[in-house]
C-alpha atoms as a PDB file:
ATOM      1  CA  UNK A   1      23.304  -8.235  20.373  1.00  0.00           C
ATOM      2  CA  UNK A   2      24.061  -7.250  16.725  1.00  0.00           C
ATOM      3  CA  UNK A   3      21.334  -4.578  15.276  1.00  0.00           C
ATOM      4  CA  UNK A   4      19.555  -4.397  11.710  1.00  0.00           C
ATOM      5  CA  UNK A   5      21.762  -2.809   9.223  1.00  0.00           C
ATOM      6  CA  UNK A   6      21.869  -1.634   5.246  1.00  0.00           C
ATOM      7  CA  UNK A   7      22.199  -5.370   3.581  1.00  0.00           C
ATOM      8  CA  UNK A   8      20.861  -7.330   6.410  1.00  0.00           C
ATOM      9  CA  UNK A   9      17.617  -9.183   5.681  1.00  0.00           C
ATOM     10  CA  UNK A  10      15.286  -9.382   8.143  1.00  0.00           C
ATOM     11  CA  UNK A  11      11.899 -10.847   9.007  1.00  0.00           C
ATOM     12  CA  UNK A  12       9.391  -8.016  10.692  1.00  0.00           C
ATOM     13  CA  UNK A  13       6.022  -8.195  12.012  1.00  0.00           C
ATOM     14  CA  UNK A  14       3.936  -5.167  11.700  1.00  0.00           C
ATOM     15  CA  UNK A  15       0.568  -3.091  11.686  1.00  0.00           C
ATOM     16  CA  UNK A  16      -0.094  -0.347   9.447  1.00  0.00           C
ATOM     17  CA  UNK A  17      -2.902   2.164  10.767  1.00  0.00           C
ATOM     18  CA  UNK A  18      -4.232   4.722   9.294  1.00  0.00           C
ATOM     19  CA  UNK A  19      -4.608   8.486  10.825  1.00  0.00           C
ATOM     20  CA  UNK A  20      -7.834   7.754  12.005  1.00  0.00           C
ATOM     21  CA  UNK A  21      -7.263   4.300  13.590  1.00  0.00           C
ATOM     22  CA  UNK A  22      -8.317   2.159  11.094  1.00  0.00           C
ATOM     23  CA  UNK A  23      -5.831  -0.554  10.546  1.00  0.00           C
ATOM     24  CA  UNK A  24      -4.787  -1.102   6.872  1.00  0.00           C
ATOM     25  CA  UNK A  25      -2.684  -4.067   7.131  1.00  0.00           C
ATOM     26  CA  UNK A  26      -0.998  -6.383   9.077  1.00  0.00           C
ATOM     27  CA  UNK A  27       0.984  -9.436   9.232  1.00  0.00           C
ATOM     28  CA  UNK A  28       0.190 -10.441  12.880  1.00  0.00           C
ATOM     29  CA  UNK A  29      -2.145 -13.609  11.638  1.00  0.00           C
ATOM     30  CA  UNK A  30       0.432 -14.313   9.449  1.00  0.00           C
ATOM     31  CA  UNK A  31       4.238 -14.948   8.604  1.00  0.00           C
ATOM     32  CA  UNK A  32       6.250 -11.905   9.235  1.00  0.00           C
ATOM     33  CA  UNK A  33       7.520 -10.261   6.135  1.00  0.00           C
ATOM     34  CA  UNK A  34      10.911 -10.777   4.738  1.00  0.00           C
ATOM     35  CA  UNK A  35      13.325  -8.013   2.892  1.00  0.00           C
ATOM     36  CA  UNK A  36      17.070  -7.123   2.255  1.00  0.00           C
ATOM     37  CA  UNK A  37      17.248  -3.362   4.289  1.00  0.00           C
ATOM     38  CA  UNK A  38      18.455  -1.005   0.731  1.00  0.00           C
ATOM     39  CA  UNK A  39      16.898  -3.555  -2.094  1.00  0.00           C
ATOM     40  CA  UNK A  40      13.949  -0.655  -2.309  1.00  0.00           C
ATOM     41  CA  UNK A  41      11.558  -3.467  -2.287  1.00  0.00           C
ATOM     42  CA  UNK A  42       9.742  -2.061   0.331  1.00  0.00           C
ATOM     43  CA  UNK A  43       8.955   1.692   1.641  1.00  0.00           C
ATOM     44  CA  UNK A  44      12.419   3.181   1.928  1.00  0.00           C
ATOM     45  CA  UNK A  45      11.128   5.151   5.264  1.00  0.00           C
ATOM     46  CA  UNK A  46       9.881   1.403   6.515  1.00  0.00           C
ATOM     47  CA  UNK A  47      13.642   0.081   5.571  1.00  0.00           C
ATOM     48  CA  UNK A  48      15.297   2.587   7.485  1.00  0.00           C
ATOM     49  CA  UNK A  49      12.912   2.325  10.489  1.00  0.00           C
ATOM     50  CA  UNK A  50      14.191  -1.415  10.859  1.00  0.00           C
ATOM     51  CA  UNK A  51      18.070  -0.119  11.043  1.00  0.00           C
ATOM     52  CA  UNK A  52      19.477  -0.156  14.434  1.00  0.00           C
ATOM     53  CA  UNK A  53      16.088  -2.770  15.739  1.00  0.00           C
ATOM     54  CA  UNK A  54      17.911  -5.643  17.862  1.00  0.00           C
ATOM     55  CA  UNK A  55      16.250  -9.033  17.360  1.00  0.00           C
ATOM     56  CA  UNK A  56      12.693  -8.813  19.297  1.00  0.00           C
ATOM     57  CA  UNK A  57      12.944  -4.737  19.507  1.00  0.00           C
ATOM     58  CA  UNK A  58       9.727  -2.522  18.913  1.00  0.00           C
ATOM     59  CA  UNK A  59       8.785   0.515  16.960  1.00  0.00           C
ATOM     60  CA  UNK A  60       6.244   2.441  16.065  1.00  0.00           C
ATOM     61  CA  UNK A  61       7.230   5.241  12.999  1.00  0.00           C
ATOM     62  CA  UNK A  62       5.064   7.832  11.134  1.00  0.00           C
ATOM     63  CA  UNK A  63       5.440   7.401   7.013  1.00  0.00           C
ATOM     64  CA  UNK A  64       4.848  10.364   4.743  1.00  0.00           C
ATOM     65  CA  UNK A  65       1.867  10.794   2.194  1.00  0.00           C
ATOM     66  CA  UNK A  66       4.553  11.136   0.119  1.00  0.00           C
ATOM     67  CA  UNK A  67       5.770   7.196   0.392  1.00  0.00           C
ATOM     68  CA  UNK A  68       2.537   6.921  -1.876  1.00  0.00           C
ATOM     69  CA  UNK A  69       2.336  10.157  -3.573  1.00  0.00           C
ATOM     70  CA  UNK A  70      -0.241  13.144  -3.301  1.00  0.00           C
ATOM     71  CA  UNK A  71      -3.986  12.263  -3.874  1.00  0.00           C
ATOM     72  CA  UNK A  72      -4.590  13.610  -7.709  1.00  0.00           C
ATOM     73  CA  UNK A  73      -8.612  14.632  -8.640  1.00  0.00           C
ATOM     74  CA  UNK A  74      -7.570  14.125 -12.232  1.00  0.00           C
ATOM     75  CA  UNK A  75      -7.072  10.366 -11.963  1.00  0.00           C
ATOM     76  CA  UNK A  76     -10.833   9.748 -10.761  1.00  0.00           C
ATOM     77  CA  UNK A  77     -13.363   9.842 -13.727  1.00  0.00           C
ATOM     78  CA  UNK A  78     -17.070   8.899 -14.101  1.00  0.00           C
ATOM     79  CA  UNK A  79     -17.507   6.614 -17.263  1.00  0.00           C
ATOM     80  CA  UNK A  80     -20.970   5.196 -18.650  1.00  0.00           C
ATOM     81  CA  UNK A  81     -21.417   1.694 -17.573  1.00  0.00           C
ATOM     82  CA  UNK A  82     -21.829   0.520 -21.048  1.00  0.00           C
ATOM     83  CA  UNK A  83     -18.215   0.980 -21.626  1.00  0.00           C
ATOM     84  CA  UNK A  84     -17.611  -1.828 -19.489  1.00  0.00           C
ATOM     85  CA  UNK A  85     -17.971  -5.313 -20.125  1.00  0.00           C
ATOM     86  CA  UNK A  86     -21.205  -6.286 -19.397  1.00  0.00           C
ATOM     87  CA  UNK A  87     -20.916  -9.722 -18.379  1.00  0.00           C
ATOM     88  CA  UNK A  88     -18.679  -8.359 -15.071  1.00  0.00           C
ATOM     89  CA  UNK A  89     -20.404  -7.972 -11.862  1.00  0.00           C
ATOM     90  CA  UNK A  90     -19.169  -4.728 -10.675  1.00  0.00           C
ATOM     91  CA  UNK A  91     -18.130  -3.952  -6.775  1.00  0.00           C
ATOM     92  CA  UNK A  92     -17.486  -1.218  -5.204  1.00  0.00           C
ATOM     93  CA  UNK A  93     -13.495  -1.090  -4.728  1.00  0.00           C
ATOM     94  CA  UNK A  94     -13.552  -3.883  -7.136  1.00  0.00           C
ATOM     95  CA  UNK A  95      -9.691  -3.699  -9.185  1.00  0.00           C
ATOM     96  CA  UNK A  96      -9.623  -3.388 -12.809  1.00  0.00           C
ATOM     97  CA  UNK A  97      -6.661  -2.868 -15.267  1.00  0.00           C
ATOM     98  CA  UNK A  98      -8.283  -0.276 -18.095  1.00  0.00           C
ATOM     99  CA  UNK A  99      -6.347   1.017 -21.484  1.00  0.00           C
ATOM    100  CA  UNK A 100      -5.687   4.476 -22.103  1.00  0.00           C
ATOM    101  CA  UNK A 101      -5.507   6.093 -25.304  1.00  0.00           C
ATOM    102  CA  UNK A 102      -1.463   5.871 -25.345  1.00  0.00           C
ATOM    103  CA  UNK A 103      -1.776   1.753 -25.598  1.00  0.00           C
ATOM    104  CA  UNK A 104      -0.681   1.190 -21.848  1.00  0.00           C
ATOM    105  CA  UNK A 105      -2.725  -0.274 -19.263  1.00  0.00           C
ATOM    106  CA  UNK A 106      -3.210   1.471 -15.435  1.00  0.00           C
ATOM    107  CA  UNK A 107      -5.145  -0.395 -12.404  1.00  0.00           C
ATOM    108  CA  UNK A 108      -7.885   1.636 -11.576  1.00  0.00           C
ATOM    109  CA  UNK A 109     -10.216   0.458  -8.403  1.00  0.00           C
ATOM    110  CA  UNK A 110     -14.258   1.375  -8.597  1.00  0.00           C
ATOM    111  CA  UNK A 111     -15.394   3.871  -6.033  1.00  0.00           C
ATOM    112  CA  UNK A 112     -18.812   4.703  -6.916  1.00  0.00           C
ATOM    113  CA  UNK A 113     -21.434   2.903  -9.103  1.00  0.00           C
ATOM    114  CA  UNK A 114     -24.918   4.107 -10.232  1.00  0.00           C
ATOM    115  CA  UNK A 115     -27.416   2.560 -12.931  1.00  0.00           C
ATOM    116  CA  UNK A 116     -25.468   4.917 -15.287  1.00  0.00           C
ATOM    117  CA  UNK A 117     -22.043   5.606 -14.345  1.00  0.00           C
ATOM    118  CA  UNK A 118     -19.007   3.551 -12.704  1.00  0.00           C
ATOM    119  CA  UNK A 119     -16.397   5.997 -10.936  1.00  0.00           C
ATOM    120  CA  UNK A 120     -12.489   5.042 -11.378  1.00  0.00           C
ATOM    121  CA  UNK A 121      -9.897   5.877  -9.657  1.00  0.00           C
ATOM    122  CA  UNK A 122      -6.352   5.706 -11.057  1.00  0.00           C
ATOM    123  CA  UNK A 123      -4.802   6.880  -7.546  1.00  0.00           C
ATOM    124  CA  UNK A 124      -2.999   4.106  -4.925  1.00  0.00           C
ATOM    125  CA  UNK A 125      -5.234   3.257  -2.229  1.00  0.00           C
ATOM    126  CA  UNK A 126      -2.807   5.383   0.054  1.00  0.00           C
ATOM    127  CA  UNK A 127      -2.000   8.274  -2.072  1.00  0.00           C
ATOM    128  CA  UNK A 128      -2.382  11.093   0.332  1.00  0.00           C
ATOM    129  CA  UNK A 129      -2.330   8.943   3.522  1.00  0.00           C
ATOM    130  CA  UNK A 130      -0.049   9.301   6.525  1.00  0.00           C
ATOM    131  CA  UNK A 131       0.259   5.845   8.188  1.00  0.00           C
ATOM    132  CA  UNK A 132       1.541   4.757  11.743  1.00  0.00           C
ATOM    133  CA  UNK A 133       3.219   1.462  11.376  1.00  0.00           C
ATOM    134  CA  UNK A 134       3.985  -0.725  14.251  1.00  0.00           C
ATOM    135  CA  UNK A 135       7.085  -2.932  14.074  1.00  0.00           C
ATOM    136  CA  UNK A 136       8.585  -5.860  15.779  1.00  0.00           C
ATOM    137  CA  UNK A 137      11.827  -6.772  14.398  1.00  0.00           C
ATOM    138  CA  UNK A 138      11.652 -11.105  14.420  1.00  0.00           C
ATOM    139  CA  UNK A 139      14.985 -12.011  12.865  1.00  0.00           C
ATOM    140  CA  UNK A 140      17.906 -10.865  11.382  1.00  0.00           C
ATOM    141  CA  UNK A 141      19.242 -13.521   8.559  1.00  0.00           C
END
């Protein structure tokens, strides 16, 4: 039975916890996700958990906080309301995409919102998070 290697692409099912259980996302309900193992497309450690899966094989593997990157305080910061649009209804972990002062725009998601204040945070929604991912390798094209 031939096994997932660099350059193959495959077709996975899989469930991404996080350390306390919660699951984060999953494909089960779905189509199985498809990627060519070494295009970078994906999680590298994800990618190299599929090599040597035989169609229909299972896995579960541990990825880093560092797929994401370290949780920074500095990219969380309170701003008046006002300097929002006004006309937006605002939701907690509502997305934006915001300007900073060098021209470029960041996505920043809303964490906290008072009758004052709306708290952004500039970090990825796993930056500091170890995850347990359950795979199930579904075809190798």
């Amino acid at each position: 039975m031939p096994l997932a290697r660099q350059g193959d692409t495959v077709r996975v099912h899989y469930i991404c916890r996080l350390d306390d259980g919660t699951i984060f996302e999953s494909t089960l309900n779905g189509d199985p996700v498809q990627f060519t193992i070494g295009d970078n497309r994906i999680i590298p450690a994800f990618e190299q958990a599929v090599v040597g899966m035989a169609l229909g094989d299972s896995k579960t593997t541990r990825i880093s906080a560092q797929a994401f990157g370290p949780y920074h305080e500095q990219l969380v910061q309170v701003v008046d309301r006002k300097q929002i649009h006004s006309g937006w209804k605002l939701l907690v972990g509502q997305r934006l995409k915001v300007n900073i002062a060098d021209g470029q725009t960041v996505e920043v998601r809303i964490t906290e919102i008072t009758d004052s204040t709306v708290t952004l945070d500039g970090n990825h929604l796993l930056a500091g998070e170890d995850l347990t991912v359950d795979i199930q390798l579904m075809a190798i094209l």
